[in-house]
Protein backbone atom coordinates (compact mmCIF):
# COMPACT_ATOMS: atom_id res chain seq x y z
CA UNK A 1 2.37 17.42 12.04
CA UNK A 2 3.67 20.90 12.09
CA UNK A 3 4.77 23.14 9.19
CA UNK A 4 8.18 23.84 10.64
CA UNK A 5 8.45 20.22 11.64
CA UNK A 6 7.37 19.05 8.19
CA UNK A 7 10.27 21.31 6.99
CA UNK A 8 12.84 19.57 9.19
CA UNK A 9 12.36 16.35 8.49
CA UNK A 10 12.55 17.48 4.24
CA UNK A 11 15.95 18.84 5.15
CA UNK A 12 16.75 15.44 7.11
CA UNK A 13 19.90 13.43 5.26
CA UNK A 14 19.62 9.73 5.23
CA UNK A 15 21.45 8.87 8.52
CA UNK A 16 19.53 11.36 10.23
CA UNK A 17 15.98 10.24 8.76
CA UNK A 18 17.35 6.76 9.87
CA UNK A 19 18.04 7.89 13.51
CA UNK A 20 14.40 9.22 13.67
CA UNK A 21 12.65 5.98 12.16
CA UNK A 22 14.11 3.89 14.83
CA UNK A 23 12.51 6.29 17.53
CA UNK A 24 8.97 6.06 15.86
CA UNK A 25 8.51 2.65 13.94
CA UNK A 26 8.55 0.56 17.13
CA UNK A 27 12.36 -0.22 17.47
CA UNK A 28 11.82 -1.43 20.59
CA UNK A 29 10.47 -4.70 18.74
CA UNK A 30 13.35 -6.01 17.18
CA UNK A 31 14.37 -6.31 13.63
CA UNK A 32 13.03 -9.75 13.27
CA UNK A 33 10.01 -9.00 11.51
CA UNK A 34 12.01 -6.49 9.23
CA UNK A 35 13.68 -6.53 6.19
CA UNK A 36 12.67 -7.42 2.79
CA UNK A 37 11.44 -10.50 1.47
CA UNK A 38 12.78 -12.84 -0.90
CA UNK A 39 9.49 -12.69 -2.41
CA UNK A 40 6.25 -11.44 -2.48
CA UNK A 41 4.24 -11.53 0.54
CA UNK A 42 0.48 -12.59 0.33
CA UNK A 43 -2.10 -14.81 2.16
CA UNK A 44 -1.53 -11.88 4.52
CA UNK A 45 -4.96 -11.32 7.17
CA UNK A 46 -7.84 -13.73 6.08
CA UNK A 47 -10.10 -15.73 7.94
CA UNK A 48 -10.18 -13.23 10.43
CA UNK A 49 -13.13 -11.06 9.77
CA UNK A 50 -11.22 -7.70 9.42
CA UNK A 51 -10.16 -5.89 6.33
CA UNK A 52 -7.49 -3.92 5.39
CA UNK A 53 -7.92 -1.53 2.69
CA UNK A 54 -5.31 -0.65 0.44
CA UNK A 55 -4.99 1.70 -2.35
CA UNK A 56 -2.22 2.12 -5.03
CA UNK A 57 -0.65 4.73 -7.47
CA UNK A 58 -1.86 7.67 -6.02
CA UNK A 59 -2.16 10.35 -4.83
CA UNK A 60 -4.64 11.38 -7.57
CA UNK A 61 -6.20 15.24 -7.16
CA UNK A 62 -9.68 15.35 -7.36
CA UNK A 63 -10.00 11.10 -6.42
CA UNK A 64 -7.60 10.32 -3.56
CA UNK A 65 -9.93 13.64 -1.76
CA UNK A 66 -13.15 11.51 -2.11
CA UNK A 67 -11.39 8.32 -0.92
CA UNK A 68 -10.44 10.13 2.59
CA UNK A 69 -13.92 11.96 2.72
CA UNK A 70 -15.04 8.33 2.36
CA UNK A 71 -12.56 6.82 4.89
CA UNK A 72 -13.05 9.80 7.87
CA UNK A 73 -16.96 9.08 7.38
CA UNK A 74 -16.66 5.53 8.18
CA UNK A 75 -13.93 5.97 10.94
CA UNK A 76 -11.68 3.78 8.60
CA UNK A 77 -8.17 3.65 8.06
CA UNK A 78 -6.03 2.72 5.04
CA UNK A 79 -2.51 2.23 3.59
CA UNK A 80 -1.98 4.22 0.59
CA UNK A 81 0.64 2.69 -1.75
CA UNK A 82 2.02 6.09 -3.43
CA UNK A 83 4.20 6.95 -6.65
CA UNK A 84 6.73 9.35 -4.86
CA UNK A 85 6.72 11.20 -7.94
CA UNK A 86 3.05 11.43 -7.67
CA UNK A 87 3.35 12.48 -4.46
CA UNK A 88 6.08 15.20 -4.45
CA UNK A 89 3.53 17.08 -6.94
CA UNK A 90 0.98 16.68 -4.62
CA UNK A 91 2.20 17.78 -1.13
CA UNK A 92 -0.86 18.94 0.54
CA UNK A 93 -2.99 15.68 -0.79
CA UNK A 94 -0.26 13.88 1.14
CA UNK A 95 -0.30 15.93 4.12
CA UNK A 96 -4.23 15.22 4.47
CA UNK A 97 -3.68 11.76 4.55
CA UNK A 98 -0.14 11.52 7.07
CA UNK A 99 -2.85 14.31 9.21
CA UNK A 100 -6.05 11.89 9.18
CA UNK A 101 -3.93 8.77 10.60
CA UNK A 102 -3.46 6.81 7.40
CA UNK A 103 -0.59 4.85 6.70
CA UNK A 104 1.78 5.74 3.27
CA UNK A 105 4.07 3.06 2.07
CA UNK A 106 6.22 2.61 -1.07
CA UNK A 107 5.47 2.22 -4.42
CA UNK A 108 8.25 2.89 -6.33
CA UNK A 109 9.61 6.26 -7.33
CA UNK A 110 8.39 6.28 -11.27
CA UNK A 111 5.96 2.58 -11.20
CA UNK A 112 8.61 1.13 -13.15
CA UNK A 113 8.28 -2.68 -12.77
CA UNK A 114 11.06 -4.21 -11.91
CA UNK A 115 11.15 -6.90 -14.49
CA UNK A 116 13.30 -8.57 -17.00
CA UNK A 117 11.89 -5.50 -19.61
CA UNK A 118 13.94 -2.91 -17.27
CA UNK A 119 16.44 -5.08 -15.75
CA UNK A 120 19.47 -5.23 -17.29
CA UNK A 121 23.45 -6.89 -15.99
CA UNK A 122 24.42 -3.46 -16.31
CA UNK A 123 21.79 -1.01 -14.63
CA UNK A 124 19.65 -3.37 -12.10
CA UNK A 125 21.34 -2.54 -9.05
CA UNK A 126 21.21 1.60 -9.72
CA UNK A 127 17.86 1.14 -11.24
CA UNK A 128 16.28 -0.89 -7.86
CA UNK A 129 18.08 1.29 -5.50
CA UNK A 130 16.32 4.50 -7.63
CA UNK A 131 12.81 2.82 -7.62
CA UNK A 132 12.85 2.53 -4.01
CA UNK A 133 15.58 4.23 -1.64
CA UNK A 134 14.70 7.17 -4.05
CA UNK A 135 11.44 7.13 -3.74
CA UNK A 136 11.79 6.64 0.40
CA UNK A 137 13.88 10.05 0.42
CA UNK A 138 10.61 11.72 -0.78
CA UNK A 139 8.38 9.50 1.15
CA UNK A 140 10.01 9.21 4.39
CA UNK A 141 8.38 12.17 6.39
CA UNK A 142 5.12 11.09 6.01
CA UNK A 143 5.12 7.53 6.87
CA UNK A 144 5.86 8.43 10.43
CA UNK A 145 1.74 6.63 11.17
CA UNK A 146 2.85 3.22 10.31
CA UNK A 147 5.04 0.93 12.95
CA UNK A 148 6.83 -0.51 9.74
CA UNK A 149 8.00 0.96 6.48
CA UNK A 150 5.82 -0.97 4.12
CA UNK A 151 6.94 -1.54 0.04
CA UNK A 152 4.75 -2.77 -3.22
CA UNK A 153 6.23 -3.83 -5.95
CA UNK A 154 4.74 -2.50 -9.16
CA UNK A 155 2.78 -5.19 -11.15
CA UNK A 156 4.12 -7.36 -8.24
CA UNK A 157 7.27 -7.46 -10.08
CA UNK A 158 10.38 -8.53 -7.94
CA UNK A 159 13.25 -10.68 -7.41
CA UNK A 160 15.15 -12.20 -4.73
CA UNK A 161 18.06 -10.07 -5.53
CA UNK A 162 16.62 -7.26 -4.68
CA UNK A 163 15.69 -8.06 -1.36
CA UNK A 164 19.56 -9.14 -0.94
CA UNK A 165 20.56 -5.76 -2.43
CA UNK A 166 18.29 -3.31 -0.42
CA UNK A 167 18.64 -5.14 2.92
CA UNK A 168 22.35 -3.85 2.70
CA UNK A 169 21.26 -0.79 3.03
CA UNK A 170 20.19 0.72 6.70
CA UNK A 171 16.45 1.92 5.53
CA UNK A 172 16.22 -0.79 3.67
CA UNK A 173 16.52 -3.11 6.57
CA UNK A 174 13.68 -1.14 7.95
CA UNK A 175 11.05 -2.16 5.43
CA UNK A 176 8.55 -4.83 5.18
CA UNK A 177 7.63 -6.12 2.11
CA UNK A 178 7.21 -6.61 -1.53
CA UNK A 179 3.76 -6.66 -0.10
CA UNK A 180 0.74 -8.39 -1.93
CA UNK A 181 -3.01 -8.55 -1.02
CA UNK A 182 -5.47 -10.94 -0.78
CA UNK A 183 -8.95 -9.28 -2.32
CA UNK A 184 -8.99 -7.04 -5.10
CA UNK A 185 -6.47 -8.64 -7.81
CA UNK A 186 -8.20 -10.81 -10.42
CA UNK A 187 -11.16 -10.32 -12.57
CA UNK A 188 -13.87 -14.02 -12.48
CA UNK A 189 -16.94 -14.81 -12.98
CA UNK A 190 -19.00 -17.93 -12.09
CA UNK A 191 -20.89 -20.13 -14.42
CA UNK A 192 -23.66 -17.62 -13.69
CA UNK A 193 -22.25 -15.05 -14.80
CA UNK A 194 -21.84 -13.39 -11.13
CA UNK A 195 -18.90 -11.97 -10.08
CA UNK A 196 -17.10 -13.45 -7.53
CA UNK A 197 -13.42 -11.48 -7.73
CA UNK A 198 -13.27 -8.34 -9.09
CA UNK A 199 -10.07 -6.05 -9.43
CA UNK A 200 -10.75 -1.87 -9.65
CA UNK A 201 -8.12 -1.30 -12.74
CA UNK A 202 -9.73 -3.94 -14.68
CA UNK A 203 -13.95 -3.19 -14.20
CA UNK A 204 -13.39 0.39 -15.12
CA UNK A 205 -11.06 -0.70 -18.62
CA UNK A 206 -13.56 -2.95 -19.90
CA UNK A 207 -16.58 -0.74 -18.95
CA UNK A 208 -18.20 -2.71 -16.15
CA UNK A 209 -20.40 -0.43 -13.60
CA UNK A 210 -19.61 0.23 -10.48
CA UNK A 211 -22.36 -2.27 -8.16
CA UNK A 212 -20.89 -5.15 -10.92
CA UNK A 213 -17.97 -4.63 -9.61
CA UNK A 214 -18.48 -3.80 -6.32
CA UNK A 215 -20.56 -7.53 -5.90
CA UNK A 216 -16.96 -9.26 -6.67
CA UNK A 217 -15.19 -7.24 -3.93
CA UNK A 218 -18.02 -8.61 -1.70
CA UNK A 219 -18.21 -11.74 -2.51
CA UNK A 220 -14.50 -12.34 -2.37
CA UNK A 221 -14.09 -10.37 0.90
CA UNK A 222 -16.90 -12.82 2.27
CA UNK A 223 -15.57 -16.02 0.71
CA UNK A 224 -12.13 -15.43 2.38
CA UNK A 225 -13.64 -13.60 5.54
CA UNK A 226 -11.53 -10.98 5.59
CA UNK A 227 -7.72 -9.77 4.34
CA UNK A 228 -5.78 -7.03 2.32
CA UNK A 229 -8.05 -5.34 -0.28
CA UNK A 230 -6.18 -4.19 -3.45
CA UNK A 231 -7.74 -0.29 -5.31
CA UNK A 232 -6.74 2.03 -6.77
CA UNK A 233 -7.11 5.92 -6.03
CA UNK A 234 -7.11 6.86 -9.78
CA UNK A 235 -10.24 6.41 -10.89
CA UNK A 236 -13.49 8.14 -9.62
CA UNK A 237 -15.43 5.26 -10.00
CA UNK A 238 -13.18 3.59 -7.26
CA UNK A 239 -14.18 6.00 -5.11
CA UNK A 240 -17.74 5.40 -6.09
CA UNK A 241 -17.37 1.87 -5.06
CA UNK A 242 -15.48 2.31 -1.90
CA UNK A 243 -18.28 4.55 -0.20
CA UNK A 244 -20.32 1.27 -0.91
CA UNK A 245 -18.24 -1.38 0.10
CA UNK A 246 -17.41 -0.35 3.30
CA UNK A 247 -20.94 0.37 4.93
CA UNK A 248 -21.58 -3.41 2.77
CA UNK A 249 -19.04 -4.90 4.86
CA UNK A 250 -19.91 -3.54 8.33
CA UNK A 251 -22.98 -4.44 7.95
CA UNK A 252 -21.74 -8.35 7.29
CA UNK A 253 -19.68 -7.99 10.63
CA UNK A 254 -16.40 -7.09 9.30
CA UNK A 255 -13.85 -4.64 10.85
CA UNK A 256 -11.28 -2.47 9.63
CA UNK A 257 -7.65 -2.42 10.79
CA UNK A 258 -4.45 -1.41 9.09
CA UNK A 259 -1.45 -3.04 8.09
CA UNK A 260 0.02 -2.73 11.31
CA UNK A 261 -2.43 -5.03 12.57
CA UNK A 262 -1.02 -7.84 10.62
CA UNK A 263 1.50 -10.72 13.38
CA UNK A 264 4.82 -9.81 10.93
CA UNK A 265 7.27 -11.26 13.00
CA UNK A 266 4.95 -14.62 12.74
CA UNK A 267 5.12 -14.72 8.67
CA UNK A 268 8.92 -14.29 9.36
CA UNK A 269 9.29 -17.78 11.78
């Protein structure tokens, strides 16, 4: 996208941006397979021999660079679940990746779970509306890759209120989500002591190397044939990993699509 362009949709208000995602999110399909959910989404794309890689709380300088050298090597594309206040700091990092055909989706303005630690009678409403309408205003002009506006809750932390709240709104209406995964999310070993899930966060906090890990990606990816693959671009060990996994996988058969690819208006009937 253009500099000058870039600079016109920052200036864009709210009805305006709104006006312009309905000409470039696929409008033309309906609202059906819109909206938020009353809860979290998951069991999203398995059995079906593709994977869609995900990564959350980024953009990271000096990690989230590796991940796309990683990504344009392999011809892959990804969603990248980013902190708008991460992102705002960072606006060439987010540039590369709207530039190199990834998709960006929501992840909350600050990461503040929306949970009963930080919901209150009082502030819930204002505090929900901040998390995520505020962090769209930041977000919005460089989601224009995906057909959908995608959302993940932090720590998968949500409530069916919210979707009630934020579907009020006219970009929230838009959105698609809280959205889960299916690989990538819990820590287990077998009786052998192999791996057979592994989650990013949780190798690199209690010290475990990088193939360790790496062989519970795989063999969950493999178990479930396919789906939405949780990381993280924090870490440079993820990194590490990912330039591993993904030459593992294509070499077991699998694909890589995007969130896009996944039947939405299906999950919704």
């Amino acid at each position: 996208m253009k500099t000058t362009l870039m600079a016109a949709l920052l200036l864009m208000s709210a009805n305006s941006f709104a006006d312009f995602s309905q000409t470039n999110l696929g409008q033309d399909n309906g609202t059906e397979d819109k909206a938020f959910n009353q809860r979290n989404q998951e069991r999203l794309h398995t059995g079906t021999s593709e994977i869609i890689l995900t990564f959350d709380d980024g953009p990271t300088p000096g990690v989230t660079e590796k991940v796309l050298d990683t990504l344009k090597e392999y011809g892959a594309k990804a969603t990248f679940f980013v902190i708008a206040e991460k992102a705002k700091a960072a606006p060439a990092l987010m540039q590369r990746i709207l530039d190199e055909g990834h998709i960006v989706g929501n992840h909350s303005l600050t990461h503040k779970a929306l949970n009963d630690g930080n919901i209150t009678f009082l502030n819930w409403k204002k505090l929900v509306r901040t998390e995520v309408l505020g962090a769209h205003e930041i977000l919005g002009p460089y989601m224009a890759n995906g057909q959908h506006f995608y959302y993940r809750a932090p720590e998968g932390a949500w409530d069916s209120k919210f979707a009630d709240l934020l579907n009020k709104d006219s970009i929230g209406q838009q959105y698609i989500g809280p959205i889960l995964w299916d690989i990538g999310g819990e820590l287990r070993m077998n009786a052998n002591g192999a791996f057979v899930e592994a989650a990013d966060w949780a190798c690199w906090s209690k010290k475990i190397t990088v193939d360790d890990c790496l062989s519970g990606y795989l063999y969950e990816a493999r178990a479930k044939k396919g789906g939405v693959v949780l990381m993280h671009d924090l870490r440079h060990q993820s990194a590490e990993m990912l330039a591993k996994f993904i030459p593992a996988l294509q070499k077991n058969g699998f694909s890589f699509k995007t969130l896009d690819d996944v039947d939405w208006a299906a999950r919704k009937k």
